[in-house]
Protein backbone atom coordinates (compact mmCIF):
# COMPACT_ATOMS: atom_id res chain seq x y z
CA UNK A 1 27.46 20.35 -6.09
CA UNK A 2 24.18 18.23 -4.78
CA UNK A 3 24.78 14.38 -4.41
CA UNK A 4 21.38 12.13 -3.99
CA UNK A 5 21.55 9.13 -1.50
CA UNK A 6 19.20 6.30 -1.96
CA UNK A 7 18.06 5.28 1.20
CA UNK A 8 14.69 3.34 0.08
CA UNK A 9 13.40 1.30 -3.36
CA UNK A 10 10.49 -0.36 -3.80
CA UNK A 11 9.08 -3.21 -6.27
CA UNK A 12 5.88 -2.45 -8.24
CA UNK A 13 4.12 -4.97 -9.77
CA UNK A 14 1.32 -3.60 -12.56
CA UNK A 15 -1.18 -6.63 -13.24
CA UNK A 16 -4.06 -6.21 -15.97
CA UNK A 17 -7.33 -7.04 -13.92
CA UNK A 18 -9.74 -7.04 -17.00
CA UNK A 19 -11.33 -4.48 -18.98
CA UNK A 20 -13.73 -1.41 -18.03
CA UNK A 21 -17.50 -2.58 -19.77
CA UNK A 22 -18.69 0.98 -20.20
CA UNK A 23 -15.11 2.89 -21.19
CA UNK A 24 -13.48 -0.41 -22.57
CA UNK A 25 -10.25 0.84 -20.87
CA UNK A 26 -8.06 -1.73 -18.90
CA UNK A 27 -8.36 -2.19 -14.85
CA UNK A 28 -5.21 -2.54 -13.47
CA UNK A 29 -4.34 -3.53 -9.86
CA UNK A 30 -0.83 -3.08 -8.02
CA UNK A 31 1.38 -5.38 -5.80
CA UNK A 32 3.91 -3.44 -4.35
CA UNK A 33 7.12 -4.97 -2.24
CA UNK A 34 8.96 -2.75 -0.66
CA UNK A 35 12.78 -2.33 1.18
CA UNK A 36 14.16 -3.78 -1.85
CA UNK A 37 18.06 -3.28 -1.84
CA UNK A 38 19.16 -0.32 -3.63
CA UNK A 39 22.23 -1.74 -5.16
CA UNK A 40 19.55 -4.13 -7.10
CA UNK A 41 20.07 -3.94 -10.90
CA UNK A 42 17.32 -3.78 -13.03
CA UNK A 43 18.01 -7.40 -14.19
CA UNK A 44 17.78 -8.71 -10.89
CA UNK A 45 14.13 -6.84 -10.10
CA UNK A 46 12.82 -8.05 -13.75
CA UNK A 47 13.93 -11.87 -12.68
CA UNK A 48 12.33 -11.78 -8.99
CA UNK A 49 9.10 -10.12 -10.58
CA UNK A 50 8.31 -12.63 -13.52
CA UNK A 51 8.95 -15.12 -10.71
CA UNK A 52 6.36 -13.09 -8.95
CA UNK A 53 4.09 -12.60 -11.98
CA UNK A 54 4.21 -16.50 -12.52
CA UNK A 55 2.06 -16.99 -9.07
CA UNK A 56 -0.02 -14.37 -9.97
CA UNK A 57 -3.88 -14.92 -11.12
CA UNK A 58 -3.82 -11.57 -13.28
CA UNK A 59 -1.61 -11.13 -16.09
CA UNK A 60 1.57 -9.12 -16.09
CA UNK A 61 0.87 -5.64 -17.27
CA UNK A 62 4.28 -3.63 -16.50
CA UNK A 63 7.42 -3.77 -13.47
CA UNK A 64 8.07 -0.50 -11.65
CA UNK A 65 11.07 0.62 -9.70
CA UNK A 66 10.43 3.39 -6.82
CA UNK A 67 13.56 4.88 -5.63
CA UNK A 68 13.44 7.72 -2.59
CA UNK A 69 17.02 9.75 -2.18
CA UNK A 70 18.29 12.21 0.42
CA UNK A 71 19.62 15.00 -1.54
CA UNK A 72 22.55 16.99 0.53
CA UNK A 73 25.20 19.64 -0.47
CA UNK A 74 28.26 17.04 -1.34
């Protein structure tokens, strides 16, 4: 049987940065913060991010987690 280790997460902050003239299709922009703890529960990312979002000049599109795991024979 294969167990996964996290070893690395990373915050993602989607922001809307206006709207495409020609294809009228939203522009988005990123803000990424990364070696967030792993043990971080999703409650605790979407708090720090609106915090985040709240300094933020763009508006608050979405909130991404990126997790990276070691997978080994357990």
């Amino acid at each position: 049987m294969a167990v996964a280790d996290m070893t690395n997460s990373s915050l993602q902050l989607v922001l809307q940065d206006g709207i495409n003239p020609e294809s009228g299709l939203p522009i988005f922009k990123f803000k990424s913060f990364n070696n967030v703890k792993t043990n971080a529960t999703a409650d605790q990312l979407y708090a720090i991010a609106t915090a985040f979002a709240a300094l933020q000049e763009r508006a608050l599109y979405n909130i991404n987690r990126k997790d990276s795991s070691d997978i080994r024979e357990g």
